[in-house]
C-alpha atoms as a PDB file:
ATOM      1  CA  UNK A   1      -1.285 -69.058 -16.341  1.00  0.00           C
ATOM      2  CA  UNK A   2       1.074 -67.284 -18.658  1.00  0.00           C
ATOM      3  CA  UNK A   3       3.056 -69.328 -20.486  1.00  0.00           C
ATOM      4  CA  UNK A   4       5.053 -67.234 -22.547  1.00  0.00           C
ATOM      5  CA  UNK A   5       5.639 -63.261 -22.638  1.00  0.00           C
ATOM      6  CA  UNK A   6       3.172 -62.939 -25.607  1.00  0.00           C
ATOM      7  CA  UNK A   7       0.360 -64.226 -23.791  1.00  0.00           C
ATOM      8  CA  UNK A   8       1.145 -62.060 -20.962  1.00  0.00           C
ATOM      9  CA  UNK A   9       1.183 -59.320 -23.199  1.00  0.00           C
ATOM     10  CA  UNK A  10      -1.834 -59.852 -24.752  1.00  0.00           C
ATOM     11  CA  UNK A  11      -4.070 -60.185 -21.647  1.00  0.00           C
ATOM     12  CA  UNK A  12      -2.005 -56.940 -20.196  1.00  0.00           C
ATOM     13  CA  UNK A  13      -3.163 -55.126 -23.125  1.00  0.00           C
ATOM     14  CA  UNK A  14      -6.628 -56.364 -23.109  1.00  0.00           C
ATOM     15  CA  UNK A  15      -6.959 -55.329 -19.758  1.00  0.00           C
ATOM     16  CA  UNK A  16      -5.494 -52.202 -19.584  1.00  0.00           C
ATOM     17  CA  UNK A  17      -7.834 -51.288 -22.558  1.00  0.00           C
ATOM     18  CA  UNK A  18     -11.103 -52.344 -20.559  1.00  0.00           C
ATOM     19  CA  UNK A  19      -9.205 -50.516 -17.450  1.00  0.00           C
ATOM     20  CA  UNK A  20      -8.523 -47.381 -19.583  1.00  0.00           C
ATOM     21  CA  UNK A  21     -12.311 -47.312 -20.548  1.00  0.00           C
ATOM     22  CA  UNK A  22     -13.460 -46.956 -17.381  1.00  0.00           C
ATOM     23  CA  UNK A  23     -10.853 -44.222 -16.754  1.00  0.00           C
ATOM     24  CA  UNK A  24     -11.550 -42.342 -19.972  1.00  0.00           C
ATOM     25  CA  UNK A  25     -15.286 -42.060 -18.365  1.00  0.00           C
ATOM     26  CA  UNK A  26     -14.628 -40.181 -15.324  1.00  0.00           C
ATOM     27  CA  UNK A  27     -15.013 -36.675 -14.952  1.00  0.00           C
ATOM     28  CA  UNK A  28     -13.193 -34.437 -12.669  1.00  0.00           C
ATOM     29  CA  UNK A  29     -16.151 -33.924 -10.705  1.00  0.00           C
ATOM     30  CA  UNK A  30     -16.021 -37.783 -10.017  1.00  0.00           C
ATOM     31  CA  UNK A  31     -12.642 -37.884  -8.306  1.00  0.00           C
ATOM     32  CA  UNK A  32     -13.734 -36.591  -5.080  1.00  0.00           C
ATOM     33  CA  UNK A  33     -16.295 -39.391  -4.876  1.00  0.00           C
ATOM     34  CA  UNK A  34     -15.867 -41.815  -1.661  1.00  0.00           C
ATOM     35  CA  UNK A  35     -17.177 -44.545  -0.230  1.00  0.00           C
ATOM     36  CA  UNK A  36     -16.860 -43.037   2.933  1.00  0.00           C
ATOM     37  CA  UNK A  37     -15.517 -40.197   5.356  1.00  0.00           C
ATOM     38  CA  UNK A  38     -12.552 -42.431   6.103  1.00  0.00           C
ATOM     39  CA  UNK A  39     -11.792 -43.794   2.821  1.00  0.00           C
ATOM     40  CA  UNK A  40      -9.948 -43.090  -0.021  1.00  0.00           C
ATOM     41  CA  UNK A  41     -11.602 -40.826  -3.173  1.00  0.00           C
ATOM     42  CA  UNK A  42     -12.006 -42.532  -6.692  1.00  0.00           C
ATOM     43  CA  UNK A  43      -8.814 -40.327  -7.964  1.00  0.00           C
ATOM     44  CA  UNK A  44      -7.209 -40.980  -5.063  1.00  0.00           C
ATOM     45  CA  UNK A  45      -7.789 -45.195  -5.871  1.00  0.00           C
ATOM     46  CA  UNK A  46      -7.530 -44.657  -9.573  1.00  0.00           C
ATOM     47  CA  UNK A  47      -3.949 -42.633  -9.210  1.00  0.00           C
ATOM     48  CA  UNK A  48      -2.849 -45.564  -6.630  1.00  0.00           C
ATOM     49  CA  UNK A  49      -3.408 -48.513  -9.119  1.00  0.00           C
ATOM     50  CA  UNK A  50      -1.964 -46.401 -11.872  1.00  0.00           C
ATOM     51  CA  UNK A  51       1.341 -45.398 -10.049  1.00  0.00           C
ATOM     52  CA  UNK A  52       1.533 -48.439  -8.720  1.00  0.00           C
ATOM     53  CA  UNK A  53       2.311 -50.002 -11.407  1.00  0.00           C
ATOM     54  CA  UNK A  54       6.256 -49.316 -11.969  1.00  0.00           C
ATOM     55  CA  UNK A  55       6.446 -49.486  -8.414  1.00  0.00           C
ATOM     56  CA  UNK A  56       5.416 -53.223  -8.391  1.00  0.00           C
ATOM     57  CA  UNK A  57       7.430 -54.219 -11.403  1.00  0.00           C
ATOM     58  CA  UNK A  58      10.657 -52.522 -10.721  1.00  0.00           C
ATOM     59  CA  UNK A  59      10.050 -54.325  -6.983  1.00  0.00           C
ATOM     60  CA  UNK A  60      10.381 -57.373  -9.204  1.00  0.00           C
ATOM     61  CA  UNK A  61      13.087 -56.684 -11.595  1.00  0.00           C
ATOM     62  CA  UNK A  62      11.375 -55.112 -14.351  1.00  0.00           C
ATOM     63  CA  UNK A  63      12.888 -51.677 -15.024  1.00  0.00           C
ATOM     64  CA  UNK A  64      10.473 -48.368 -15.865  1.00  0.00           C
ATOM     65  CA  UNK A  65      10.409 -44.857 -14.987  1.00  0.00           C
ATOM     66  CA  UNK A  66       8.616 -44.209 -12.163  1.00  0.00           C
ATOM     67  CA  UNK A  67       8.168 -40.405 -12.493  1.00  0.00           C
ATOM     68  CA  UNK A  68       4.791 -40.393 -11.129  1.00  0.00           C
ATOM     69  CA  UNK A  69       5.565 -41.766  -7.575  1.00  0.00           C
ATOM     70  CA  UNK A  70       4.828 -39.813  -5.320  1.00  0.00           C
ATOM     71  CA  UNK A  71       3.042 -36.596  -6.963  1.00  0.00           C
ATOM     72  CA  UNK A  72      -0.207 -35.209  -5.947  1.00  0.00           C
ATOM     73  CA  UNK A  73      -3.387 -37.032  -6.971  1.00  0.00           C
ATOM     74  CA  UNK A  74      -4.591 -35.057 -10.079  1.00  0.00           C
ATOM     75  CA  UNK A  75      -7.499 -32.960 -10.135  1.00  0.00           C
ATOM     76  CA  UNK A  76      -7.725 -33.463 -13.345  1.00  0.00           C
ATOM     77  CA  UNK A  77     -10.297 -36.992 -15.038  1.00  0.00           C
ATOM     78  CA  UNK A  78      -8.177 -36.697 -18.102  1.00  0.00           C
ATOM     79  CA  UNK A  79      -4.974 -36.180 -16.526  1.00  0.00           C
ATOM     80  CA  UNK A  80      -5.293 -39.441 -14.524  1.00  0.00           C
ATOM     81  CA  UNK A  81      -6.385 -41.414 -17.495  1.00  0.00           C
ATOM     82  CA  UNK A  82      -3.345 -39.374 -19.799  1.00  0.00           C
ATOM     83  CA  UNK A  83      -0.834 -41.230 -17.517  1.00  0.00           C
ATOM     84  CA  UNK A  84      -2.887 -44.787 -17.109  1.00  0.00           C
ATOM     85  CA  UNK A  85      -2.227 -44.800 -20.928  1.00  0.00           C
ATOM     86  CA  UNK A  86       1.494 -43.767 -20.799  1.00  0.00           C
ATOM     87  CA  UNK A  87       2.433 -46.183 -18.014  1.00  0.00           C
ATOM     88  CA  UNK A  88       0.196 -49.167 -18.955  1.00  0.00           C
ATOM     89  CA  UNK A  89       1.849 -48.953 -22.800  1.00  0.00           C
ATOM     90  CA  UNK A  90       5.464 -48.474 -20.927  1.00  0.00           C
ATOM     91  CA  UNK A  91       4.481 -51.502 -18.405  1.00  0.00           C
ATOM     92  CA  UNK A  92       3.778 -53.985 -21.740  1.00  0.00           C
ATOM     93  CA  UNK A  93       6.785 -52.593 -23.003  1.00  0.00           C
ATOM     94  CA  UNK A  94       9.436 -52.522 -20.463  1.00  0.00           C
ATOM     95  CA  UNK A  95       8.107 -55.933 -19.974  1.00  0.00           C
ATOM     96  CA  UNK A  96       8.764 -57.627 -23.683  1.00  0.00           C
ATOM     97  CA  UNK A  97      12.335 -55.725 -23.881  1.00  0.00           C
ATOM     98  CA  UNK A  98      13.696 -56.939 -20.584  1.00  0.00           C
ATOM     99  CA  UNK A  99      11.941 -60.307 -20.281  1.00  0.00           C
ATOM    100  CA  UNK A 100      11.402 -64.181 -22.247  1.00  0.00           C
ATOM    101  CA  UNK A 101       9.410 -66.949 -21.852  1.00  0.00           C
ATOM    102  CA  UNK A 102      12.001 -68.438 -19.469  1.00  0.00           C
ATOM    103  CA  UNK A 103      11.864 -65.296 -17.060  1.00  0.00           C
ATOM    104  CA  UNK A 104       7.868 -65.943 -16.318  1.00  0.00           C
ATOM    105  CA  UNK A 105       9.047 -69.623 -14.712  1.00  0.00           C
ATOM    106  CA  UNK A 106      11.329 -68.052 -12.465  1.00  0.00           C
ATOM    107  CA  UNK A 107      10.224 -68.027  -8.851  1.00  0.00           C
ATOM    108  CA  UNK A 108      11.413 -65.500  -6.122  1.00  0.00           C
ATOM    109  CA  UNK A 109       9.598 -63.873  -2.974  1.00  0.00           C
ATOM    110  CA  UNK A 110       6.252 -62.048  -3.470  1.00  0.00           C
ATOM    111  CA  UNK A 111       4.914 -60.312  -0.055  1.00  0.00           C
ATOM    112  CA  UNK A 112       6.196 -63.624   1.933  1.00  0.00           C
ATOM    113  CA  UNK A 113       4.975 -66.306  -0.567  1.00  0.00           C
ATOM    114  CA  UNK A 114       7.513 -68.332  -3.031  1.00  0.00           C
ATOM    115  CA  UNK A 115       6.083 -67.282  -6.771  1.00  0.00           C
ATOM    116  CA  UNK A 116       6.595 -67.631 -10.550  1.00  0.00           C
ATOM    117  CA  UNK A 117       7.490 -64.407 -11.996  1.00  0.00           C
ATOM    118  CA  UNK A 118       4.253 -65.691 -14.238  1.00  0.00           C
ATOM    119  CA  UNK A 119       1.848 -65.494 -11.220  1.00  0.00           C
ATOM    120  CA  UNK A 120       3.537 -62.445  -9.938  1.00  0.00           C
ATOM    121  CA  UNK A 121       2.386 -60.064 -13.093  1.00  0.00           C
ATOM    122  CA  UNK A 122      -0.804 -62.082 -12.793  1.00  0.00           C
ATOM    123  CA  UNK A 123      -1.266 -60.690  -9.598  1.00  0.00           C
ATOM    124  CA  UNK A 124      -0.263 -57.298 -10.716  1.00  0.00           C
ATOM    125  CA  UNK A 125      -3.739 -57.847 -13.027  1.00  0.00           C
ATOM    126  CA  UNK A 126      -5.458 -58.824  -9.796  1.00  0.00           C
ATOM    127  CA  UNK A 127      -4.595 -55.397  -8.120  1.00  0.00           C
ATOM    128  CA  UNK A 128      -5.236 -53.545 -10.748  1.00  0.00           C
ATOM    129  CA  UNK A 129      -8.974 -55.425 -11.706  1.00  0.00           C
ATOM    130  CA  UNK A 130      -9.711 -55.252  -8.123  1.00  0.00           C
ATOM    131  CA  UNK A 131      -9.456 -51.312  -7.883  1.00  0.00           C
ATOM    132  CA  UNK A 132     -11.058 -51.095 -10.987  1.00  0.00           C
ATOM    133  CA  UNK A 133     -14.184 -52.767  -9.711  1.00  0.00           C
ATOM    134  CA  UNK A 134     -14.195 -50.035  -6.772  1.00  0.00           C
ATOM    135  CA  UNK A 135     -13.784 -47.245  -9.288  1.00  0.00           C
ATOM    136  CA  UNK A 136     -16.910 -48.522 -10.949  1.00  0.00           C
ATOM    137  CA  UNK A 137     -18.764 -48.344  -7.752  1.00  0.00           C
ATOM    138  CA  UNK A 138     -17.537 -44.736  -6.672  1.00  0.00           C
ATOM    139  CA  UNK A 139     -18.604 -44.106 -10.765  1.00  0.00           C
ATOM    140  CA  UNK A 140     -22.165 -45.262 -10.131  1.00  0.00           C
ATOM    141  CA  UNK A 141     -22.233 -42.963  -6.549  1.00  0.00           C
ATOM    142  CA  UNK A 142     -20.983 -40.015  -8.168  1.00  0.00           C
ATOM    143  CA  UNK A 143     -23.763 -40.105 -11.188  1.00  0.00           C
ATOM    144  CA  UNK A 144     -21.109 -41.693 -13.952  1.00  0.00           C
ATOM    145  CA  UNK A 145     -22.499 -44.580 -16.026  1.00  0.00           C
ATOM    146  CA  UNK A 146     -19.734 -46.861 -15.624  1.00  0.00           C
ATOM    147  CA  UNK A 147     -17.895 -48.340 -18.715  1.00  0.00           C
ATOM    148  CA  UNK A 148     -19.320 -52.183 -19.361  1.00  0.00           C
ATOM    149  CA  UNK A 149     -16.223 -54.286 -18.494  1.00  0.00           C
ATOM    150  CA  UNK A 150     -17.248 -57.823 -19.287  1.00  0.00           C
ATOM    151  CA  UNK A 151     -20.532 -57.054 -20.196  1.00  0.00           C
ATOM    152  CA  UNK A 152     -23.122 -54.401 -20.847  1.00  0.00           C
ATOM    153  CA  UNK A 153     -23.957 -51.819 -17.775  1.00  0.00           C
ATOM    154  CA  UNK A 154     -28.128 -52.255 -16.804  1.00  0.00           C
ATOM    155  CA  UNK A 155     -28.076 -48.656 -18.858  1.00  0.00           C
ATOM    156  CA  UNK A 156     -26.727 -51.018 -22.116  1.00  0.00           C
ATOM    157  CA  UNK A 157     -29.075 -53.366 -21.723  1.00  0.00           C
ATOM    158  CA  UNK A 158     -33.046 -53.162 -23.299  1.00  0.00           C
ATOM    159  CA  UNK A 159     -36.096 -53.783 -20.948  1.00  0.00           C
END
């Protein structure tokens, strides 16, 4: 667990590159991918974990703008990944300005549960790596190599 803002920072950052690699891959044909009639499109998840999150750190005391709330899924691949970038940099930000090492020991309510502030952004992480992980799939469905998160994609590797 996070132990002081820095380290937070540094595995934010790492992940939001890996996260903004996969973005930078779709194409706008790829948004309307989905899993299903009933479920939600690849833009539609990839704009959800990207507006999300100001949403979830201003729920916990972090302050950001949160001009994206709310607007229309873009139709636009690089439009979606344009704002990933803007928010995730403002996110790492917001967060070393406003917070210190005692801050991530701090505990208050998250959805029901008593939890350091620490393993609240960790969870933020969570969200977003779990969505990410779907985006990959709807990728591979809608003809997209996927970007190689934590390792090479069977397209990266030699037979």
């Amino acid at each position: 667990m996070y132990c002081t803002i820095s380290d937070f920072i540094q595995e934010w950052n790492r992940e939001a590159s890996l996260t903004q690699a996969v973005l930078d891959r779709l194409t706008d044909e790829s948004l309307t991918q989905r899993v299903d009639h009933e479920g939600r499109t690849l833009g539609e998840i990839a704009w959800h974990f990207t507006t999300n999150i100001p949403e979830y750190l201003q729920h916990f005391g972090v302050r950001m703008s949160a001009d994206y709330l709310g607007k229309k899924v873009p139709a636009s691949a690089k439009e979606i990944a344009h704002v990933f970038t803007e928010i995730s940099q403002g996110a790492s930000e917001a967060i070393a300005e406003q917070w210190n090492d005692v801050s991530l020991q701090e505990v208050q309510n998250a959805f029901g549960r008593q939890e350091t502030n620490a393993t609240i952004f960790f969870g933020l992480i969570k969200h977003i790596v779990h969505h990410r992980g779907q985006v990959t799939v709807l990728m591979r469905q809608a003809g997209v190599v996927p970007f190689g998160v934590y390792g090479p994609t069977r397209e990266g590797v030699s037979s």
